[in-house]
N, C-alpha and C. Protein backbone atom coordinates (compact mmCIF):
# COMPACT_ATOMS: atom_id res chain seq x y z
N UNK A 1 0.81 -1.21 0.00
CA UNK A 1 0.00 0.00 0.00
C UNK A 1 0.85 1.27 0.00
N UNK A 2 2.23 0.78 0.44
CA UNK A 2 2.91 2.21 0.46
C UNK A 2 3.80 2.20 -0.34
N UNK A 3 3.14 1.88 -1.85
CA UNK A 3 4.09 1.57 -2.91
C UNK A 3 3.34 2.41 -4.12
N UNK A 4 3.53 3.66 -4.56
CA UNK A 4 2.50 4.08 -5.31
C UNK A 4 2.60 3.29 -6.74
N UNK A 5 3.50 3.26 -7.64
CA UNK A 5 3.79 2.89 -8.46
C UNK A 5 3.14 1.21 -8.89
N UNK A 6 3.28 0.75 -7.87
CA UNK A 6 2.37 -0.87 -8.02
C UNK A 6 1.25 -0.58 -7.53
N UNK A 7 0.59 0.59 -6.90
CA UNK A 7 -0.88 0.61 -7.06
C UNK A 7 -1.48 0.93 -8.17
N UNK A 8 -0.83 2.07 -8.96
CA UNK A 8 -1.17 2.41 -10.07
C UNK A 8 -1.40 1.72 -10.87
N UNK A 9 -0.24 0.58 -11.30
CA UNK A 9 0.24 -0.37 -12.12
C UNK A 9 -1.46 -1.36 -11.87
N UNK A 10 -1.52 -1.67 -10.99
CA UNK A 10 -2.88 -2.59 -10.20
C UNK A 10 -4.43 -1.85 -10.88
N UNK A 11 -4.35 -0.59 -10.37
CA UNK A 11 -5.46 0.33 -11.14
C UNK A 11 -5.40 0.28 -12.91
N UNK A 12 -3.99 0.42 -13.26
CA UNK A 12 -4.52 0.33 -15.01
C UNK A 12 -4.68 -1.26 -15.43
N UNK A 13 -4.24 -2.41 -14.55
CA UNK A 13 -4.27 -3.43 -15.17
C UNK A 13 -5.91 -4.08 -15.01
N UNK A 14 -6.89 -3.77 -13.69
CA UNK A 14 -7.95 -3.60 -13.17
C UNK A 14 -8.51 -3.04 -14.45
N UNK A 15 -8.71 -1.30 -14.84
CA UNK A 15 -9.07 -0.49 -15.97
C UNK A 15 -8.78 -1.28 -17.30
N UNK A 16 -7.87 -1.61 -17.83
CA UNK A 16 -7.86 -2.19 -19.17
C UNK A 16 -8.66 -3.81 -19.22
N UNK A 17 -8.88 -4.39 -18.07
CA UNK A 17 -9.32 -5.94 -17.57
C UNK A 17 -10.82 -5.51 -18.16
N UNK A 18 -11.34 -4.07 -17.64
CA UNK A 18 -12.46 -3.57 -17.61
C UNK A 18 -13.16 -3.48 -19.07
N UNK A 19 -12.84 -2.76 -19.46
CA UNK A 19 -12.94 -2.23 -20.75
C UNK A 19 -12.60 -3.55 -22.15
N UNK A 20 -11.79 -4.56 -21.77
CA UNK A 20 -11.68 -5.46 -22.74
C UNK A 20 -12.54 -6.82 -22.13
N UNK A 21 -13.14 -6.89 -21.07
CA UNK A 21 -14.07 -7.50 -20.44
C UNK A 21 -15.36 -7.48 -21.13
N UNK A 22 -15.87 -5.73 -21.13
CA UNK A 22 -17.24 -5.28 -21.67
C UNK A 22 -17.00 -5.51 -22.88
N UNK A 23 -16.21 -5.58 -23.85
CA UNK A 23 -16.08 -5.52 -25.17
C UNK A 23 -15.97 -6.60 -25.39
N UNK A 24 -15.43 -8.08 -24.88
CA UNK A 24 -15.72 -8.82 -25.34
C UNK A 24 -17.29 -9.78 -25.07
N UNK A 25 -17.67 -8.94 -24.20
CA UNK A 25 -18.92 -9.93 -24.03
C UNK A 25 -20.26 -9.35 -24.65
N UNK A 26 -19.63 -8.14 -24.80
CA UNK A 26 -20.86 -8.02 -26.00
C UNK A 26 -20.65 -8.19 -27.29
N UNK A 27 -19.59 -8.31 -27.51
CA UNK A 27 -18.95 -8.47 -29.07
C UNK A 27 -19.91 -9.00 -29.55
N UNK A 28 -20.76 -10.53 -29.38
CA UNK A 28 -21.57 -11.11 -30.31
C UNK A 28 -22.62 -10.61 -30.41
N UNK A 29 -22.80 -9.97 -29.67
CA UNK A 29 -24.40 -8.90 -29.50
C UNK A 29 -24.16 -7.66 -30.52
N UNK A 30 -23.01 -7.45 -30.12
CA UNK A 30 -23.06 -6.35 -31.46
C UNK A 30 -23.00 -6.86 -32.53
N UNK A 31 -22.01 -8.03 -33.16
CA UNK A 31 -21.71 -8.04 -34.44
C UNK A 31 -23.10 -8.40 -34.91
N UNK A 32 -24.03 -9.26 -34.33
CA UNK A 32 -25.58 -9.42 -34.62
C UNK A 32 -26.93 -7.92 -35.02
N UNK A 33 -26.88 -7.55 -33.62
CA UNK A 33 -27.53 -6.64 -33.45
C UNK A 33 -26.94 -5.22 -34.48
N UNK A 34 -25.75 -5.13 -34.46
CA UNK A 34 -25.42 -3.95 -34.87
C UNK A 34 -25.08 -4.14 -36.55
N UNK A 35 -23.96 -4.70 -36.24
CA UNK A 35 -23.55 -5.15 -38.04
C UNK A 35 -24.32 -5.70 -38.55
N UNK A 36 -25.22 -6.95 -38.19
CA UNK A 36 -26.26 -7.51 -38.95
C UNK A 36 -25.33 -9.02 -39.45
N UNK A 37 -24.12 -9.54 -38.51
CA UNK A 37 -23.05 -10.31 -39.14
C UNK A 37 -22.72 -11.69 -37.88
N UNK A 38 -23.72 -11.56 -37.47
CA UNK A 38 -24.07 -13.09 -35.99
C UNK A 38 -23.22 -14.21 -36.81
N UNK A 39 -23.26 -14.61 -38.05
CA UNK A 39 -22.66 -16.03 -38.27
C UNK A 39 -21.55 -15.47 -38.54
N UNK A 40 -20.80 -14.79 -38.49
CA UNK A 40 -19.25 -14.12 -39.02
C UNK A 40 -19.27 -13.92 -37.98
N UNK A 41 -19.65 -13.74 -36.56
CA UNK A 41 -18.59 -13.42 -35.21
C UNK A 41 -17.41 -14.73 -34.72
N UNK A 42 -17.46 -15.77 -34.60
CA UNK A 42 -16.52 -16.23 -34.54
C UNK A 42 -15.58 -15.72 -35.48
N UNK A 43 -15.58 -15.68 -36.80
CA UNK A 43 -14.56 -15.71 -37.64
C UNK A 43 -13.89 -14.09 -37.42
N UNK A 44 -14.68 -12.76 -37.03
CA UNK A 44 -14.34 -11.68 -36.87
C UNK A 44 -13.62 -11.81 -35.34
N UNK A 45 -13.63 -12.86 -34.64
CA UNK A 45 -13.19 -12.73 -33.01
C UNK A 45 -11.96 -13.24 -33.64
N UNK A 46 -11.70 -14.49 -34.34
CA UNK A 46 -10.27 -14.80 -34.40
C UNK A 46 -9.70 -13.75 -35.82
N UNK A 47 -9.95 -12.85 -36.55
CA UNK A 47 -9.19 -12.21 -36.93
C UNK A 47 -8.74 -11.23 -36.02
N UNK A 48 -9.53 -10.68 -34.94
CA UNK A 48 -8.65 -9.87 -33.79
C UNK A 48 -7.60 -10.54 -33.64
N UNK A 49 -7.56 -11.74 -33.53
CA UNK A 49 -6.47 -12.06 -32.48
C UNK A 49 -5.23 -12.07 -33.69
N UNK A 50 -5.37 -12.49 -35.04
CA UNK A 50 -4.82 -12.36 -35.81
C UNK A 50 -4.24 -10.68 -35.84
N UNK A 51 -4.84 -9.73 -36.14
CA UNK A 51 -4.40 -8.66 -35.75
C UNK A 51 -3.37 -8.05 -34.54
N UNK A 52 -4.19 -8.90 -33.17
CA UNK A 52 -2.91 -9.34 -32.13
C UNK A 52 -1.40 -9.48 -32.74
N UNK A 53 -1.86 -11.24 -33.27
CA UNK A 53 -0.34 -11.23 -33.23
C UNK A 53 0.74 -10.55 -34.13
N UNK A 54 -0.04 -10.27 -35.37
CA UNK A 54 0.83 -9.85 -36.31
C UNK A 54 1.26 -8.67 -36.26
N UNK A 55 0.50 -7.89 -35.35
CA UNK A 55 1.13 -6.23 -34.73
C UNK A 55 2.14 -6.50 -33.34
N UNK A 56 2.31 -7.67 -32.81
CA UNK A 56 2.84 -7.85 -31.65
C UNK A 56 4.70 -6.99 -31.82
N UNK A 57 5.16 -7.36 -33.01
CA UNK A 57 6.72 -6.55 -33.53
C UNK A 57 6.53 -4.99 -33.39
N UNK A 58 5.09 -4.68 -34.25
CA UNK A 58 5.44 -3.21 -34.06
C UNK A 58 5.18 -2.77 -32.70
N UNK A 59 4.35 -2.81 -31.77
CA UNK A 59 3.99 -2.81 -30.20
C UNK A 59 5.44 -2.69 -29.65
N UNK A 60 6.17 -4.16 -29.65
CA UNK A 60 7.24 -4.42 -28.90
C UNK A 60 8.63 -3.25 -29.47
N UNK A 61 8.52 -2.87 -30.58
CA UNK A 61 9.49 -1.23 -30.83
C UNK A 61 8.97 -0.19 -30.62
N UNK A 62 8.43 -0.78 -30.42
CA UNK A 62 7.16 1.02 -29.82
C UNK A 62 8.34 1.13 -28.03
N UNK A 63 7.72 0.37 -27.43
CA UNK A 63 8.23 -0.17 -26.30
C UNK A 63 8.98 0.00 -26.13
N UNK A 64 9.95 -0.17 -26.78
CA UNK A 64 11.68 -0.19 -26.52
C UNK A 64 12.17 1.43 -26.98
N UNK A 65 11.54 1.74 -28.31
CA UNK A 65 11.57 3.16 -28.45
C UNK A 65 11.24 4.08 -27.27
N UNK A 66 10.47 4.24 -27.20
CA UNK A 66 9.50 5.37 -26.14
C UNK A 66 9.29 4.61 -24.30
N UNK A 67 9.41 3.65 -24.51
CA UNK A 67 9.38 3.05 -23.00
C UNK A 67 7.96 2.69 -22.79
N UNK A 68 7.93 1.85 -21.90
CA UNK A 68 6.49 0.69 -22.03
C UNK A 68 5.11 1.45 -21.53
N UNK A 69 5.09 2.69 -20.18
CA UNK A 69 4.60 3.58 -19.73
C UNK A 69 4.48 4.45 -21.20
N UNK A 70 4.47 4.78 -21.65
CA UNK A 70 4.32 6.24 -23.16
C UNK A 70 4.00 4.77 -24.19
N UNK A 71 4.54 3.64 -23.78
CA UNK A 71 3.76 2.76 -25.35
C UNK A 71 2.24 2.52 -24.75
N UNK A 72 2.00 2.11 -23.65
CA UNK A 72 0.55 2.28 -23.21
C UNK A 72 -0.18 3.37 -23.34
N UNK A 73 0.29 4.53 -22.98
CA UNK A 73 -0.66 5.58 -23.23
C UNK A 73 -1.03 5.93 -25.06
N UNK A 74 0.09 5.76 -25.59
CA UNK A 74 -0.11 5.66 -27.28
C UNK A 74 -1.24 4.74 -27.65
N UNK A 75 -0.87 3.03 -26.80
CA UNK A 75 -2.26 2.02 -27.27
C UNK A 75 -3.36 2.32 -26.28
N UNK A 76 -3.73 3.37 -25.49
CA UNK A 76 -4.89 3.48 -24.74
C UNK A 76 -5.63 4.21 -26.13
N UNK A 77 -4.20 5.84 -26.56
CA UNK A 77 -5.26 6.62 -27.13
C UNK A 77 -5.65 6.18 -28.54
N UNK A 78 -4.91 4.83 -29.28
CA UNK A 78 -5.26 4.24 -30.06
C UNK A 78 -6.78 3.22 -29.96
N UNK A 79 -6.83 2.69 -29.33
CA UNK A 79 -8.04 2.31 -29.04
C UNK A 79 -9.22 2.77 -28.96
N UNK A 80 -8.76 4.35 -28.27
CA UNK A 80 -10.26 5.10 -28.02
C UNK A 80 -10.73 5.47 -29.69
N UNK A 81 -9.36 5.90 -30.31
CA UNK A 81 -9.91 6.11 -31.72
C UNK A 81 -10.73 4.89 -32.52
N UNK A 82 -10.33 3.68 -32.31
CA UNK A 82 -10.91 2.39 -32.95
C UNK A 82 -11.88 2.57 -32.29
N UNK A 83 -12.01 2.28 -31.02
CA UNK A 83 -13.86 2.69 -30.46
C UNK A 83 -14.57 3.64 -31.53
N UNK A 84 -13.90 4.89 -31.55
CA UNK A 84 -14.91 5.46 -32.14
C UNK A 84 -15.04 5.40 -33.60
N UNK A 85 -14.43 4.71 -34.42
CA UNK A 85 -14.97 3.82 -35.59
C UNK A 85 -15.71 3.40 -35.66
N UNK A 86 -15.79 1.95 -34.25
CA UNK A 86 -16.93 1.03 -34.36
C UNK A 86 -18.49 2.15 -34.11
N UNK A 87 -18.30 3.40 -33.83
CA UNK A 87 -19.69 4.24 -33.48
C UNK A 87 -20.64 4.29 -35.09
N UNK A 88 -19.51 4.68 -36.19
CA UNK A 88 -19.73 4.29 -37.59
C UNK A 88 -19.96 3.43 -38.87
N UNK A 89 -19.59 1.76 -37.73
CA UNK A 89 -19.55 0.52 -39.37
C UNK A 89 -21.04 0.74 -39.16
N UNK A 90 -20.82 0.05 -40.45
CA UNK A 90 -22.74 0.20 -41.54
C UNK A 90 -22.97 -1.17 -40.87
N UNK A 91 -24.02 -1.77 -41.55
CA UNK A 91 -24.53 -2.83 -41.35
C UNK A 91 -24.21 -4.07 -42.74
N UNK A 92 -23.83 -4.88 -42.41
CA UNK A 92 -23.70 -6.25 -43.18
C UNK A 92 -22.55 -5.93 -44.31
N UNK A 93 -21.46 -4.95 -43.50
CA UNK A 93 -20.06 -4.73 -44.40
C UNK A 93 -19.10 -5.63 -43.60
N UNK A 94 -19.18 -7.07 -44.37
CA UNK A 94 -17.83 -8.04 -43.62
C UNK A 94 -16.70 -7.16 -43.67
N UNK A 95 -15.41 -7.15 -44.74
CA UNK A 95 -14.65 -6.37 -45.07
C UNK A 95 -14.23 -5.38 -44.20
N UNK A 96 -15.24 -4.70 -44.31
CA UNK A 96 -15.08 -3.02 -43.04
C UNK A 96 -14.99 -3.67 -41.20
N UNK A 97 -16.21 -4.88 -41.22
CA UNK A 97 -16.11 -5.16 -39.72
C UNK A 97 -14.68 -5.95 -39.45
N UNK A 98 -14.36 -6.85 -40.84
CA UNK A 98 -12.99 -7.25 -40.62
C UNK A 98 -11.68 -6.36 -40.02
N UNK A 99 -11.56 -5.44 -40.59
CA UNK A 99 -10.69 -4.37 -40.94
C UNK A 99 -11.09 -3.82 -39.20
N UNK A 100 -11.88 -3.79 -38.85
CA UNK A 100 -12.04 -3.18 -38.03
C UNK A 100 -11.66 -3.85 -36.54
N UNK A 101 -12.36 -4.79 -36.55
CA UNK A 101 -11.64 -5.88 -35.33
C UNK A 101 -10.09 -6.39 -35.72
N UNK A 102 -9.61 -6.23 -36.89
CA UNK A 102 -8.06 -6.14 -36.51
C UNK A 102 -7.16 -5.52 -36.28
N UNK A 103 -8.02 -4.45 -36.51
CA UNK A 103 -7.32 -3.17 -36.09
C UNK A 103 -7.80 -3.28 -34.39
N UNK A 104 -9.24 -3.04 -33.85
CA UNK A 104 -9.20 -3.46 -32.46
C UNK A 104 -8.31 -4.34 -31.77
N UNK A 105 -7.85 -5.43 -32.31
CA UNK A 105 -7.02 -6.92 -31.75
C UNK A 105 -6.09 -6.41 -31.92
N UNK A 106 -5.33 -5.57 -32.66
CA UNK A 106 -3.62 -4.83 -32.74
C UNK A 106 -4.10 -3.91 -31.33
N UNK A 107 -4.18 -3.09 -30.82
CA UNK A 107 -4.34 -2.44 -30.02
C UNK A 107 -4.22 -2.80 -28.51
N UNK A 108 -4.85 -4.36 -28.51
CA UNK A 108 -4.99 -4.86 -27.59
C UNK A 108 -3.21 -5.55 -26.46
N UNK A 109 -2.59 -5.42 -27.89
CA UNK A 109 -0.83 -6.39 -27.68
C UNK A 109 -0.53 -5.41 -26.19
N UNK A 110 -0.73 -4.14 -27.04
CA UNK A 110 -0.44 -2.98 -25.64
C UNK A 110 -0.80 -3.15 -24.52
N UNK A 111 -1.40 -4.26 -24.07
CA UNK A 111 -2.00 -4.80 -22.82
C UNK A 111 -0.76 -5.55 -21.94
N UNK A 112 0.16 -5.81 -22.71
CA UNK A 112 1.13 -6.89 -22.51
C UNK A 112 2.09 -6.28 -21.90
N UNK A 113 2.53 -4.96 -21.99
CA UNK A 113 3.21 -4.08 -21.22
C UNK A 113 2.88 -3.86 -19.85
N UNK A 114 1.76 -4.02 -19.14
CA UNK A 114 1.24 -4.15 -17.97
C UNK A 114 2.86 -5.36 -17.54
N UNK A 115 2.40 -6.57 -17.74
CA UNK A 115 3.44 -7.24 -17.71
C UNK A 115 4.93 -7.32 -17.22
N UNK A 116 5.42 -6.74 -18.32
CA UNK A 116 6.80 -5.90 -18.37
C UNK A 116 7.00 -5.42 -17.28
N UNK A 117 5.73 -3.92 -17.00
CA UNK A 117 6.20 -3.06 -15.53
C UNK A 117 6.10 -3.57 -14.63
N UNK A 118 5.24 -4.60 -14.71
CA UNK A 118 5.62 -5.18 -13.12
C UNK A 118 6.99 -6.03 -13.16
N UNK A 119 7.47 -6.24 -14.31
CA UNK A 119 8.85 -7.16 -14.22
C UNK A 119 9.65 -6.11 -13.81
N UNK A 120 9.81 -4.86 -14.71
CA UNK A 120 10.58 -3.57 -13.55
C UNK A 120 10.05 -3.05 -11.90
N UNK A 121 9.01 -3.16 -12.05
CA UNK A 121 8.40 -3.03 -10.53
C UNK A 121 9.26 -3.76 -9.44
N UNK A 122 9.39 -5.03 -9.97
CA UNK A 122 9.76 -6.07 -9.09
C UNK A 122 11.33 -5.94 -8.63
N UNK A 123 11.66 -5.00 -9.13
CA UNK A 123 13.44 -4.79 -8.88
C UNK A 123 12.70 -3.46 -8.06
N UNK A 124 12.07 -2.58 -7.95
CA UNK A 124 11.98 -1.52 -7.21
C UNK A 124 11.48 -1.70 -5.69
N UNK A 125 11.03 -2.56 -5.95
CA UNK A 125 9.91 -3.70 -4.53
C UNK A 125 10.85 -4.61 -4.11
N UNK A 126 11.73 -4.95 -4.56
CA UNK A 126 13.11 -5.64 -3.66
C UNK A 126 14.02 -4.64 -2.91
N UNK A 127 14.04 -3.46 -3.85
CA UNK A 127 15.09 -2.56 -3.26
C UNK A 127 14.50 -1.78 -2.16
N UNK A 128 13.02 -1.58 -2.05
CA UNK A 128 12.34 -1.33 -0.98
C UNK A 128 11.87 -1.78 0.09
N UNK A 129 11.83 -3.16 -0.11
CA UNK A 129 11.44 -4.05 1.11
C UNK A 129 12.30 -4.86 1.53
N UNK A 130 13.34 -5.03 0.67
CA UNK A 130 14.82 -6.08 1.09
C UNK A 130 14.38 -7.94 0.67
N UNK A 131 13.25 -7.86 0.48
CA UNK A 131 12.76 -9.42 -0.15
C UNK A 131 12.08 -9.29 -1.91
N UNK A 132 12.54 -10.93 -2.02
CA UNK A 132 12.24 -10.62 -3.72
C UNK A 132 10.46 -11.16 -3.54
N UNK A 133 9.80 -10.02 -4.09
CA UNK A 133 8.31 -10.60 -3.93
C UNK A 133 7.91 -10.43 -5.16
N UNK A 134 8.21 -11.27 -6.54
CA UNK A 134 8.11 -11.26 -7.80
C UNK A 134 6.82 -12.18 -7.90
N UNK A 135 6.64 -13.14 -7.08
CA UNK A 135 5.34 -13.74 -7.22
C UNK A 135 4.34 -12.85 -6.72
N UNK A 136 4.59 -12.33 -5.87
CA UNK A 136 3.13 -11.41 -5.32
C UNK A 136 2.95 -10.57 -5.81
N UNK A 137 3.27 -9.67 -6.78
CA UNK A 137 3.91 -8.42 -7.67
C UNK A 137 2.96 -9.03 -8.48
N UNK A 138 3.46 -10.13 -9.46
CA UNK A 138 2.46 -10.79 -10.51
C UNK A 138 1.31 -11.30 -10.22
N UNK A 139 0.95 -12.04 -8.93
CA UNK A 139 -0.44 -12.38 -8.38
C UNK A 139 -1.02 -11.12 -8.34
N UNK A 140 -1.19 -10.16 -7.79
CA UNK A 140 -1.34 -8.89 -7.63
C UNK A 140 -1.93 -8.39 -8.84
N UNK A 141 -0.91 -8.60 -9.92
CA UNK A 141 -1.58 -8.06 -11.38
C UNK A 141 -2.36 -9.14 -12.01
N UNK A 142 -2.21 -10.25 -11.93
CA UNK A 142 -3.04 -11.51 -12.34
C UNK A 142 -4.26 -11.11 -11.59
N UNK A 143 -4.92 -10.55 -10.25
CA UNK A 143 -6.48 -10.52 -9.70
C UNK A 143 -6.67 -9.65 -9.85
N UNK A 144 -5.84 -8.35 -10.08
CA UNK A 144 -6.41 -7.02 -10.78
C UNK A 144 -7.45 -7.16 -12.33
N UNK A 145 -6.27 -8.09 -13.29
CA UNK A 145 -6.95 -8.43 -14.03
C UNK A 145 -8.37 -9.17 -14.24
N UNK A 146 -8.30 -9.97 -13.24
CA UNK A 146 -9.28 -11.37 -13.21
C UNK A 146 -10.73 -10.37 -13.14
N UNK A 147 -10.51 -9.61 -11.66
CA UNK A 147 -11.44 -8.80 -10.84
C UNK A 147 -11.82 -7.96 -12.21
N UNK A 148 -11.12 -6.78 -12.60
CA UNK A 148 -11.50 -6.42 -13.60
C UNK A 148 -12.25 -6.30 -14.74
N UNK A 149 -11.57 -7.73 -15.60
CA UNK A 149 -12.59 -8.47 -16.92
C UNK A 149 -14.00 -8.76 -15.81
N UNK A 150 -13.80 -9.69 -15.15
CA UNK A 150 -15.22 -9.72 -14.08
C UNK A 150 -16.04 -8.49 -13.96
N UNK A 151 -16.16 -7.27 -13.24
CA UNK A 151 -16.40 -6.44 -13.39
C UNK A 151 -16.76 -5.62 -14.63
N UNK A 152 -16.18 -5.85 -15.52
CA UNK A 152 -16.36 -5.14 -17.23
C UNK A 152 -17.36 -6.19 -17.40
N UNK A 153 -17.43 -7.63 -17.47
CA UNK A 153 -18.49 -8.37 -18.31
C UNK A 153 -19.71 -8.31 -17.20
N UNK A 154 -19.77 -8.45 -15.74
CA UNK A 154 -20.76 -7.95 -15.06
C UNK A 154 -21.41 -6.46 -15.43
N UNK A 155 -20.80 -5.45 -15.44
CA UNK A 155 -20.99 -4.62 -15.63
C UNK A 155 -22.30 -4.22 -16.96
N UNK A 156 -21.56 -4.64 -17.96
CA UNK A 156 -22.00 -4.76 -19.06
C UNK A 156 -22.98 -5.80 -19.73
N UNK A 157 -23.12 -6.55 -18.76
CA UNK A 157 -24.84 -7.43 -18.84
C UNK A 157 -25.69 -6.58 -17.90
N UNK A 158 -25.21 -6.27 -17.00
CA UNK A 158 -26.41 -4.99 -16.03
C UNK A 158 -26.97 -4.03 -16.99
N UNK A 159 -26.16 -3.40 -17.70
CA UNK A 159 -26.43 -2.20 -18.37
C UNK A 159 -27.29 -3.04 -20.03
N UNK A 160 -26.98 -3.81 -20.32
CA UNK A 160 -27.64 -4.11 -21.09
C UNK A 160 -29.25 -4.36 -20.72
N UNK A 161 -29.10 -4.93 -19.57
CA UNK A 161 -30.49 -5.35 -18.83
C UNK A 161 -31.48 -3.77 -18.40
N UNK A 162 -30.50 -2.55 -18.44
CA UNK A 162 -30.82 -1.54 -18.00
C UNK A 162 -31.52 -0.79 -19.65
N UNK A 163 -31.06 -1.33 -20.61
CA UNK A 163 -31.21 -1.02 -21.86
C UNK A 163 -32.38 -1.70 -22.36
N UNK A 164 -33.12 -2.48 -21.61
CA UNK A 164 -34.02 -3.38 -22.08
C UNK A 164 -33.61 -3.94 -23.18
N UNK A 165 -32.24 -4.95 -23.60
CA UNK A 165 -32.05 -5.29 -24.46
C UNK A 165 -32.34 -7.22 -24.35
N UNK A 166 -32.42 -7.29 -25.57
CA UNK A 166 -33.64 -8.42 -25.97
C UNK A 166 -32.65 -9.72 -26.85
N UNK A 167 -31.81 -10.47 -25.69
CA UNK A 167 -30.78 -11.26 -27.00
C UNK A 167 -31.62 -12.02 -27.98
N UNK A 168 -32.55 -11.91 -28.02
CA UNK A 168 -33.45 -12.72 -29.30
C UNK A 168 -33.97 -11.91 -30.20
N UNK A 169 -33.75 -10.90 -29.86
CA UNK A 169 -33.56 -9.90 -31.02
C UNK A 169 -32.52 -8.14 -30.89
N UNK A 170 -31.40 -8.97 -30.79
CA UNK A 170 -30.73 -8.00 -30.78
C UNK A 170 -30.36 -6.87 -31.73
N UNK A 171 -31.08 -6.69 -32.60
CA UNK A 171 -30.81 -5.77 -33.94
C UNK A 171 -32.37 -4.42 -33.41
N UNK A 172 -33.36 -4.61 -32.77
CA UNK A 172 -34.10 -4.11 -32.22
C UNK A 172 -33.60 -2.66 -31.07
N UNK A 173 -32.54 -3.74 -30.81
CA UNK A 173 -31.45 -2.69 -29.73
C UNK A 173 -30.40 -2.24 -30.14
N UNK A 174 -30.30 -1.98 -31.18
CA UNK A 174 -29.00 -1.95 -32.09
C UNK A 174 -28.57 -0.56 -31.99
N UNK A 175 -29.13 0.92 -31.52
CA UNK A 175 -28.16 1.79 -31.47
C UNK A 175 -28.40 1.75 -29.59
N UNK A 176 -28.85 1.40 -28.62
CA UNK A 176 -28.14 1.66 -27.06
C UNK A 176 -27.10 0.63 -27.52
N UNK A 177 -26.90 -0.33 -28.11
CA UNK A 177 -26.11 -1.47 -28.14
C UNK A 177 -24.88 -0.81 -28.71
N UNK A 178 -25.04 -0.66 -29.58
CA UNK A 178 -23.73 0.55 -30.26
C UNK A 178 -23.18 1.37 -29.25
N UNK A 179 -24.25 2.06 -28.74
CA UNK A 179 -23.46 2.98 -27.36
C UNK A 179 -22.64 2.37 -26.60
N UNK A 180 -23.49 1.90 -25.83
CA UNK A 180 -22.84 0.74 -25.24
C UNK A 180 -21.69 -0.15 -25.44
N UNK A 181 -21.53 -0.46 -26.72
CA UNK A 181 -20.28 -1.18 -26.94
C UNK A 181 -18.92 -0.17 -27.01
N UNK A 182 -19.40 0.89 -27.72
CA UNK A 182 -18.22 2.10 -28.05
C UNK A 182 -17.96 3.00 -26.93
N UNK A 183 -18.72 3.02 -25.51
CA UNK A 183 -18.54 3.94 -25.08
C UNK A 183 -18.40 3.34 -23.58
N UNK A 184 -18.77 2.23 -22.84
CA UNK A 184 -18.21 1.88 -22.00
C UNK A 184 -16.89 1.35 -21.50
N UNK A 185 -16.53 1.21 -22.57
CA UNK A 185 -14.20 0.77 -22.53
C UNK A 185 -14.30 1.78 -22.57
């Protein structure tokens, strides 16, 4: 507690858990409801990740360039811009929703830097407490996370429920759903 730097670290890994929590659990609600593209969500979930990996090189020189703290804030304010894309795809444009969740799934690598700082953390938390507490450092960020995504996908079935939204016809709810997807991460 009297470590600011690993609380912080705890708060953004909590915050990003959040926000990629809500987004993925509505993902199929939107690509249905919103895009009009329910049998293409699997195939649009694993081109994110495709997007993941194949941006993972440029992420990791980002990183090393600018330092892992300034590469996160670059992939926070990258993301908010992809959010506000998704405020604009049309309806039943594969192509565009493609393009679009891989560009979301590149964004996401920047998550991985959480990581990292706690691997530097963990030399600052030895030199402060005189013991190596590299497991508790990472447990620490492992239930930030857990708690987090928890919280983002709780979150975001409440508010849907608050939306009177209807999974048997989710295209009915299709702009709170839009809100909702773009504006709670």
């Amino acid at each position: 507690l009297r470590f600011p730097a690993l609380l912080l670290l705890i708060a953004a890994q909590a915050m990003n858990a959040f926000g990629l929590g809500a987004i993925t659990s509505i993902f199929v609600f939107f690509a249905d409801g919103v895009l009009g593209l329910a049998s293409a969500a699997p195939l649009l979930l694993l081109i994110s990740f495709i997007g993941a990996g194949l941006t993972t090189p440029l992420w990791t020189r980002l990183a090393i360039r600018i330092g892992k703290p300034k590469g996160m804030l670059v992939m926070a304010l990258w993301l908010v811009g992809v959010m506000a894309f998704a405020s604009v795809l049309p309806r039943g444009d594969f192509p565009l929703a493609a393009l679009f969740v891989f560009i979301l799934g590149s964004g996401f690598v920047g998550l991985l830097f959480i990581y990292g700082i706690a691997a530097d953390l963990t030399v600052a938390d030895r030199e402060r407490c005189g013991r190596d507490r590299t497991a508790f450092v990472f447990s620490l960020v492992n239930v930030a996370q857990k708690a987090g995504t928890a919280l983002g996908i709780g979150f975001s079935y409440i508010a849907l429920d608050l939306f009177a939204f209807d999974p048997g016809n989710p295209a009915a709810s299709a702009t709170p759903l839009r809100a909702l997807y773009v504006g709670v991460p």
